[in-house]
Each structure stands twice: as C-alpha cells, then as structure tokens.
C-alpha atoms as a PDB file:
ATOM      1  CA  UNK A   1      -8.384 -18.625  -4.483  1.00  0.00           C
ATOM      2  CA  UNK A   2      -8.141 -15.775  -7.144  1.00  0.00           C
ATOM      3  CA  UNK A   3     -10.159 -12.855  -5.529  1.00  0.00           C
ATOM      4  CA  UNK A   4     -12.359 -10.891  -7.828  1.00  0.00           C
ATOM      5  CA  UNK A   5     -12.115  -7.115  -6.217  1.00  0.00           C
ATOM      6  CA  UNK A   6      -8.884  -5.387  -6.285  1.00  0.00           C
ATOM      7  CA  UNK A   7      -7.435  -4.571  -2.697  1.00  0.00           C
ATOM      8  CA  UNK A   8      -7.238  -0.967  -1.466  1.00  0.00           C
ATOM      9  CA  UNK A   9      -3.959   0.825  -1.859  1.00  0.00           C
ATOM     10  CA  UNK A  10      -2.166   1.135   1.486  1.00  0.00           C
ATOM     11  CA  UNK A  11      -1.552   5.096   0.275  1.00  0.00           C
ATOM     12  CA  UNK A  12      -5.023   5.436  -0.631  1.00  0.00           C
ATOM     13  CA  UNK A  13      -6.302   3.898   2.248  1.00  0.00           C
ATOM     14  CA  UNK A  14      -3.840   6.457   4.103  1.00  0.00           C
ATOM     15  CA  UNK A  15      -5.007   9.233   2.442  1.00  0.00           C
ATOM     16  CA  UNK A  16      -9.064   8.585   2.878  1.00  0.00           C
ATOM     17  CA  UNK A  17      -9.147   7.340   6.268  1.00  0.00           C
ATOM     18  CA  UNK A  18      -6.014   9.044   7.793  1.00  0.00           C
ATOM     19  CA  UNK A  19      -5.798  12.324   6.292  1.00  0.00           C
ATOM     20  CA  UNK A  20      -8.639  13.007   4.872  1.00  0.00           C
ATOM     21  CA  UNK A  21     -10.597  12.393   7.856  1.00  0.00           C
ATOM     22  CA  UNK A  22      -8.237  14.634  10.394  1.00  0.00           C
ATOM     23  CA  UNK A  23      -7.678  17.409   7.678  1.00  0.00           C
ATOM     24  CA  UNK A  24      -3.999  16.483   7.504  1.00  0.00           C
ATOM     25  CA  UNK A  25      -2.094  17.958   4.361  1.00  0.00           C
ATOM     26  CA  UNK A  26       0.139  16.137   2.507  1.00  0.00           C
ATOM     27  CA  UNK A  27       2.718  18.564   3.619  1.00  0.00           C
ATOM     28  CA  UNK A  28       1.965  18.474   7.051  1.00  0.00           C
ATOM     29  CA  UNK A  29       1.790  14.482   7.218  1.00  0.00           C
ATOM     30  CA  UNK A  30       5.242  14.022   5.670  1.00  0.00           C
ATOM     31  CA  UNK A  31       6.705  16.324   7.686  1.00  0.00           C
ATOM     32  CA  UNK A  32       5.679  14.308  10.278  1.00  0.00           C
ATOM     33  CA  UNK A  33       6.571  11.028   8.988  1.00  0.00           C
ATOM     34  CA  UNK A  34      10.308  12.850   8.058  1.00  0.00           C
ATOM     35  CA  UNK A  35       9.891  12.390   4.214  1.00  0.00           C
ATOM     36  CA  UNK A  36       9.282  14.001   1.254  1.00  0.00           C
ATOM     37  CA  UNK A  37       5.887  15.901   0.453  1.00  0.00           C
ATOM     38  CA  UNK A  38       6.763  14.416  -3.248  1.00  0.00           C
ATOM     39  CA  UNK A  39       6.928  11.231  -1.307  1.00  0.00           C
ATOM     40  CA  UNK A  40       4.347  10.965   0.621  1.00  0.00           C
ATOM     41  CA  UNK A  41       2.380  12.254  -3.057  1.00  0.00           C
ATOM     42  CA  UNK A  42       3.404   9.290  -4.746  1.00  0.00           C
ATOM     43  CA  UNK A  43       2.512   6.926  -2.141  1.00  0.00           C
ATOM     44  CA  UNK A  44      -1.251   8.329  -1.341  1.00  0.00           C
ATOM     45  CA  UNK A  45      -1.970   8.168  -4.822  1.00  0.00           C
ATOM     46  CA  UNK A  46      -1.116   4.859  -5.499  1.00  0.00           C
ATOM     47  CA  UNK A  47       2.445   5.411  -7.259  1.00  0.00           C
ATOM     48  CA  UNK A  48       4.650   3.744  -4.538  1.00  0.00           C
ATOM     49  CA  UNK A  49       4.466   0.852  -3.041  1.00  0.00           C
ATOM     50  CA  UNK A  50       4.270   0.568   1.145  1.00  0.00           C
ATOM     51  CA  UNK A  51       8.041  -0.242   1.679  1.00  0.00           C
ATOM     52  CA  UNK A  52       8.798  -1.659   4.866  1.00  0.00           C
ATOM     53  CA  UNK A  53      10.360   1.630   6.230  1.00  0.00           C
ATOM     54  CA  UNK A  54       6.938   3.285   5.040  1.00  0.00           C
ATOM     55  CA  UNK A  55       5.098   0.821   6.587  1.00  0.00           C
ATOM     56  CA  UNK A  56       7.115   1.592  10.083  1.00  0.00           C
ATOM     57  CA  UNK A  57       6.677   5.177   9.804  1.00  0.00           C
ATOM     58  CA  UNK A  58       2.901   4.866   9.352  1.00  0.00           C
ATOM     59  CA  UNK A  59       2.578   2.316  12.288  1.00  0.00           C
ATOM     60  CA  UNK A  60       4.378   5.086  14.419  1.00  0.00           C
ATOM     61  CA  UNK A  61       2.454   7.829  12.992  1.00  0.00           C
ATOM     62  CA  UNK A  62      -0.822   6.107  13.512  1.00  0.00           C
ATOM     63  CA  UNK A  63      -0.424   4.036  16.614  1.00  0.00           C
ATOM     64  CA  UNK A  64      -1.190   0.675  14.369  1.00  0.00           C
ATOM     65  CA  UNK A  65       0.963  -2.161  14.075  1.00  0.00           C
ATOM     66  CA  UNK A  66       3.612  -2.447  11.005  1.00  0.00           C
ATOM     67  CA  UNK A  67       1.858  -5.437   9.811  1.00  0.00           C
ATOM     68  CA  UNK A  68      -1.515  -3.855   8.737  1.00  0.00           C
ATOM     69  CA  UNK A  69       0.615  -1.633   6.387  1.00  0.00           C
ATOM     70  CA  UNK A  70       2.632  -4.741   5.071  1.00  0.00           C
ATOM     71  CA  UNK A  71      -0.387  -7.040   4.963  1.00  0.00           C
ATOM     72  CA  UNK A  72      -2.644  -4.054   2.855  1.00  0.00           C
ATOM     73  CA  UNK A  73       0.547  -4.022   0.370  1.00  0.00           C
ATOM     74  CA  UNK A  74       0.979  -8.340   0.032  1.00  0.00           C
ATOM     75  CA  UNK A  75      -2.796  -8.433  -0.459  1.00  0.00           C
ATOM     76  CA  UNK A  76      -2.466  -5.800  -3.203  1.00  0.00           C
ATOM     77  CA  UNK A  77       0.568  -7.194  -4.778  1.00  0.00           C
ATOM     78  CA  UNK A  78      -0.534 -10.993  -4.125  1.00  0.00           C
ATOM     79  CA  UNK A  79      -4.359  -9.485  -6.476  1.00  0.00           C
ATOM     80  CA  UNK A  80      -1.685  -8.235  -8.909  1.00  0.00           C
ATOM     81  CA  UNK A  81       0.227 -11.386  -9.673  1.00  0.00           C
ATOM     82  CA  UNK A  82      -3.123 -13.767  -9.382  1.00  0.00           C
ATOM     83  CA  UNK A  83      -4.476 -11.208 -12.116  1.00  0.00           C
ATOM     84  CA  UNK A  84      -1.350 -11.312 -14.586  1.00  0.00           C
ATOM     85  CA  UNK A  85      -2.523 -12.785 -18.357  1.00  0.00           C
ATOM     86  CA  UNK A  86       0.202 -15.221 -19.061  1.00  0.00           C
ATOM     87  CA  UNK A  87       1.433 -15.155 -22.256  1.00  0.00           C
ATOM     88  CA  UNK A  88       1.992 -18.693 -22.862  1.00  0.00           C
ATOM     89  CA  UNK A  89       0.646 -21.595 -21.131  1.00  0.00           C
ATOM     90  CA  UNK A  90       2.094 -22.879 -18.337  1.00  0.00           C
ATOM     91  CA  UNK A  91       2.182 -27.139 -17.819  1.00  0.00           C
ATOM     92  CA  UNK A  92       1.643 -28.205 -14.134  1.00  0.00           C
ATOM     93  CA  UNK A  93       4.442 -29.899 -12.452  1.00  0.00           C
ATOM     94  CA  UNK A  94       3.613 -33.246 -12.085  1.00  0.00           C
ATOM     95  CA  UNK A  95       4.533 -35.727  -9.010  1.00  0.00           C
END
C-alpha cells in the first residue's frame, strides 16, 4: 500500500520535538551525542540519513529504543522508493 503523506524526517522530528522543545542547541546536542555540530546540522535538517550509529546515539541520548530511530528512517526511505517515477515500464513476473 503506497502511502500518500510523506513520513517525518528522523532529524526533523529530532529537532522539533527534542530540541526545540528543551531549548537544546545544535551545539550543545552534538556535543552530547560526541559528533559534529556540522553533523548533527545536516541530520536535523533533513540532509543525512539516521545511520544506525545515529540512531544508537539518539536512543541513548533520549532514553528511546534504537528502533524508533531506524523505523522513522525505513518508513521515510520505504515513501521514497514507493514514490520513484519509473522510467520505463516494468512487466510483472509471472508464475
């Protein structure tokens, strides 16, 4: 089932309910998380994806499990590849 609205960004979602929230700076949050400011930028803005060690720092960092982090990033990337406009038609394997 193709789903119409396009999931949250784990970075954005981050950045609004995490940070924003608590008054965190970006600065302050990735010195927690023992990355980059530039980082930790490119992720809460939507530029990077949730890689599995980001996803195990924010579970730390936030007392949540890893999987919410890897779940928000497969339902994003699973939207992305159900939304792709296929050049050229594609015949259904057959039994």
């Amino acid at each position: 089932m193709v789903t119409k609205r396009k999931p949250t960004h784990p970075g954005l979602f981050f950045k609004r309910n995490i940070l924003d929230e608590r008054n965190i700076s970006i600065t302050s949050a990735a010195k927690s998380l023992g990355i980059s400011r530039k980082a930790l930028s490119e992720f809460v803005n939507g530029r990077a994806m949730c890689s599995h060690a980001m996803a195990r720092r924010l579970s730390e960092y936030t007392g949540t499990g890893v999987s919410v982090w890897i779940m928000m990033q497969a339902n994003l990337d699973t939207w992305k590849a159900e939304n792709i406009v296929m050049e050229t038609k594609i015949t259904m394997l057959q039994a």
